[in-house]
C-alpha atoms as a PDB file:
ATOM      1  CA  UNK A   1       0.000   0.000   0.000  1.00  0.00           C
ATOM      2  CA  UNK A   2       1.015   3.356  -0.804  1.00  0.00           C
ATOM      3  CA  UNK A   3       2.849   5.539   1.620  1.00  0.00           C
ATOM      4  CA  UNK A   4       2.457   9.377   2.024  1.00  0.00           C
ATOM      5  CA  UNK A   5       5.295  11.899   3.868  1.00  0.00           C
ATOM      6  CA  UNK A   6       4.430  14.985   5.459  1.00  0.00           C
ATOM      7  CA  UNK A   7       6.504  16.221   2.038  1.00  0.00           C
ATOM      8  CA  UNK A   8       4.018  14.434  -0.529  1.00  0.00           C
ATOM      9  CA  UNK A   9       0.776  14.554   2.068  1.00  0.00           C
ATOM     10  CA  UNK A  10      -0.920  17.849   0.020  1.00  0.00           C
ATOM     11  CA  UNK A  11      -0.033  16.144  -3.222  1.00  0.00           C
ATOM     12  CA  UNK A  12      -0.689  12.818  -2.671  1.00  0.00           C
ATOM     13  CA  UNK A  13      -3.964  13.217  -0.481  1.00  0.00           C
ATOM     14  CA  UNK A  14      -4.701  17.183  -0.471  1.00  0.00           C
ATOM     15  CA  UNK A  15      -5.110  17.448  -4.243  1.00  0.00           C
ATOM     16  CA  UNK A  16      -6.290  13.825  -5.241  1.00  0.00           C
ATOM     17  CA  UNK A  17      -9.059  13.773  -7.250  1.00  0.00           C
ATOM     18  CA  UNK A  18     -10.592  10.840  -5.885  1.00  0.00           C
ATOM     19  CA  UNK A  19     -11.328  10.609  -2.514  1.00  0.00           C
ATOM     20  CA  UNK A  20      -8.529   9.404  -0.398  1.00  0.00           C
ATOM     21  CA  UNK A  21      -8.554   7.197   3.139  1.00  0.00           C
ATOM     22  CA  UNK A  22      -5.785   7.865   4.777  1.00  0.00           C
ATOM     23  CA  UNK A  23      -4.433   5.431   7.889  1.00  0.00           C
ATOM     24  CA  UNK A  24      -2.332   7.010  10.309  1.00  0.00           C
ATOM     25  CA  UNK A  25       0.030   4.254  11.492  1.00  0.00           C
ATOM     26  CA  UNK A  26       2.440   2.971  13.414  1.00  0.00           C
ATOM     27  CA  UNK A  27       5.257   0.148  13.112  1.00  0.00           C
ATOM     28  CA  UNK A  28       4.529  -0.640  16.476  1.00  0.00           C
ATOM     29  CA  UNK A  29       0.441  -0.978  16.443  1.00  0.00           C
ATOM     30  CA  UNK A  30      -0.778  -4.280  16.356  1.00  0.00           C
ATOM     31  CA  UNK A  31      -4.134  -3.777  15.464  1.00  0.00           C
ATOM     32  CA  UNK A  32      -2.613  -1.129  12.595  1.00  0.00           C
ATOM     33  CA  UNK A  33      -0.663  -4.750  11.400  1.00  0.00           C
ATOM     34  CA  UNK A  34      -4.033  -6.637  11.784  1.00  0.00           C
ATOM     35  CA  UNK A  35      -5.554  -3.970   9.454  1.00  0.00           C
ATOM     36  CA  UNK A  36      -3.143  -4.479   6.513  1.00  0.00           C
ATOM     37  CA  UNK A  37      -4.282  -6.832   4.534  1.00  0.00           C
ATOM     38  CA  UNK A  38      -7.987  -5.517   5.051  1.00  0.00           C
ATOM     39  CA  UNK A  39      -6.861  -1.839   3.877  1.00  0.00           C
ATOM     40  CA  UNK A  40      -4.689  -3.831   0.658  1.00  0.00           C
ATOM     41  CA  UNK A  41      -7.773  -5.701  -0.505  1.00  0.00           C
ATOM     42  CA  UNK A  42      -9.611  -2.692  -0.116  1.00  0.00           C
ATOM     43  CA  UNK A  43      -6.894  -0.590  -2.065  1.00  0.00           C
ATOM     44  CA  UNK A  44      -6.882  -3.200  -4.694  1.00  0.00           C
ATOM     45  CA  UNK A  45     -10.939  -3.773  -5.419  1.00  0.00           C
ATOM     46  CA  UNK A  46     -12.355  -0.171  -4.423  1.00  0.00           C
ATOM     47  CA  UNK A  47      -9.405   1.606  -6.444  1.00  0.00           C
ATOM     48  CA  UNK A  48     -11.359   3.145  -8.872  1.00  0.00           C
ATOM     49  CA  UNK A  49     -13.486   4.918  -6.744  1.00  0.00           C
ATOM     50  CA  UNK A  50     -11.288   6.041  -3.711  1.00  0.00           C
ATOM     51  CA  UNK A  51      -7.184   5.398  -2.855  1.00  0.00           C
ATOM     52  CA  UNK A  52      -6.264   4.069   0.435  1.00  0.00           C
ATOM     53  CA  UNK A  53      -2.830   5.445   1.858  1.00  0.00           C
ATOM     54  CA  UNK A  54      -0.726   4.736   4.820  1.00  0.00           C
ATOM     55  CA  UNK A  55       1.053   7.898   6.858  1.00  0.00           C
ATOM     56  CA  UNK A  56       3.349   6.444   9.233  1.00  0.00           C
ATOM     57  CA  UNK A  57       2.699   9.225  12.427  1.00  0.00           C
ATOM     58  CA  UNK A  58       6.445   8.608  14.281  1.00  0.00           C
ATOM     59  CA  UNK A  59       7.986   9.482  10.839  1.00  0.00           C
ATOM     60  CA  UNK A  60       5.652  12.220   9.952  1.00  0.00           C
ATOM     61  CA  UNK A  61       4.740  14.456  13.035  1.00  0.00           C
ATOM     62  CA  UNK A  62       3.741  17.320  11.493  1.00  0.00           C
ATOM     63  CA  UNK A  63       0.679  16.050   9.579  1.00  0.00           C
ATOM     64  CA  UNK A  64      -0.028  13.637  12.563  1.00  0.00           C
ATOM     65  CA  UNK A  65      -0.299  16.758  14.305  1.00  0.00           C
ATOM     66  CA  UNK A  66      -2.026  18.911  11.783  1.00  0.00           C
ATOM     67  CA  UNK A  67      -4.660  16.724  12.108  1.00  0.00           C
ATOM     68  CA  UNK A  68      -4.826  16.152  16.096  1.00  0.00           C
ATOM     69  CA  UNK A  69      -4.369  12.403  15.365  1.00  0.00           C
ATOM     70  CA  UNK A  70      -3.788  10.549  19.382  1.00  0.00           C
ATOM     71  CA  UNK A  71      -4.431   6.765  18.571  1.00  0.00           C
ATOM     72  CA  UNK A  72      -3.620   4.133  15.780  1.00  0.00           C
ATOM     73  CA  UNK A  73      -5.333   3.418  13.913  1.00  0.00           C
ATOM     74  CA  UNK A  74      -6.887   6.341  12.620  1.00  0.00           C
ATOM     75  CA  UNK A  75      -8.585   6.538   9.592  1.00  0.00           C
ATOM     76  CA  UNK A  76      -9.443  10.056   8.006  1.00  0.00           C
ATOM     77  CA  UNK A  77     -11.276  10.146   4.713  1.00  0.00           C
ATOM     78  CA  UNK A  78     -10.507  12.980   3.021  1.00  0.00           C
ATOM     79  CA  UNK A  79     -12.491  14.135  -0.200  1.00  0.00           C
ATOM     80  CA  UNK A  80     -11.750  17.325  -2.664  1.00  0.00           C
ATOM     81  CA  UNK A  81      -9.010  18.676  -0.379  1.00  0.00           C
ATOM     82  CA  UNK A  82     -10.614  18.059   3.019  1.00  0.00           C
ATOM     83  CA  UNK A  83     -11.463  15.655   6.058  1.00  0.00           C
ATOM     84  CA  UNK A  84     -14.518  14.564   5.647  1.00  0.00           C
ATOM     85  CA  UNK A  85     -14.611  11.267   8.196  1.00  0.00           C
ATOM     86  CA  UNK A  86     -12.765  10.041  11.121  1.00  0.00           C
ATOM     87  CA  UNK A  87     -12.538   6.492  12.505  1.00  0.00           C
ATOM     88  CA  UNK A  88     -11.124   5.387  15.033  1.00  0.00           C
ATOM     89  CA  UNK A  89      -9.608   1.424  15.951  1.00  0.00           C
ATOM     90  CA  UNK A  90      -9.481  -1.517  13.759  1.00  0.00           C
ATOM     91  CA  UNK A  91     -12.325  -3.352  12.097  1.00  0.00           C
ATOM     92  CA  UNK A  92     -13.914  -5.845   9.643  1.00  0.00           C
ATOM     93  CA  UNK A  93     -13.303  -4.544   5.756  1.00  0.00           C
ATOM     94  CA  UNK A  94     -17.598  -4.938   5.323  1.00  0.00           C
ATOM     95  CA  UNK A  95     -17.961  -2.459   8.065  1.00  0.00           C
ATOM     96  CA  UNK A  96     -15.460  -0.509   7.134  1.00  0.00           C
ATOM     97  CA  UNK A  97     -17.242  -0.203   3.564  1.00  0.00           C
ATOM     98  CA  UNK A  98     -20.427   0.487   5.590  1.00  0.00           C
ATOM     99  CA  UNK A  99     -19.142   3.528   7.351  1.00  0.00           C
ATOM    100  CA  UNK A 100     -17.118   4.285   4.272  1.00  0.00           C
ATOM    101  CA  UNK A 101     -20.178   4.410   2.127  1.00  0.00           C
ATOM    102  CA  UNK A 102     -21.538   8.186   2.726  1.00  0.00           C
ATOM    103  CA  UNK A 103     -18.288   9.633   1.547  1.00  0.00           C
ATOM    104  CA  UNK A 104     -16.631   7.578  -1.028  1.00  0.00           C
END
């Protein structure tokens, strides 16, 4: 899955055209590892109509801060240039499709 850099973060997520779901990680969250392989399959069947990115928050402080983000996983959907939906903790990829499904 793509990563994003408090460098690339405006172009890579800011100014995408499609909406974007951003995870704000860390190397040392398990439940961030358990969500991996739910966030690739997502990346990989729901890439035409949004992008799924990782921002790893110990390597990128300022956007982790930017956006007031305290636990991992959180997931920020953000949608012509702004955040339009927080989340949150791990969970299963149908419910994250369901809570996904208002902004995407």
């Amino acid at each position: 899955m793509p990563e994003v850099t408090d460098a690339d973060f405006a172009a890579e997520v800011i100014g995408s055209e499609l909406p974007v779901l951003v995870e704000f990680t860390a190397d040392w969250c398990p439940p961030c590892r358990q969500m991996a392989p739910v966030l690739s399959a997502l990346a990989e069947e729901e890439g035409d109509r949004f992008r799924v990115v990782q921002l790893n928050v110990d390597q990128n402080p300022a956007t982790t801060n930017a956006y007031k983000v305290l636990s991992m996983p959180t997931f920020m959907v953000f949608r012509g240039g702004e955040p339009v939906k927080s989340m949150v903790g791990s969970r299963p990829k149908r419910r994250l499709l369901e809570e996904l499904a208002d902004v995407v």
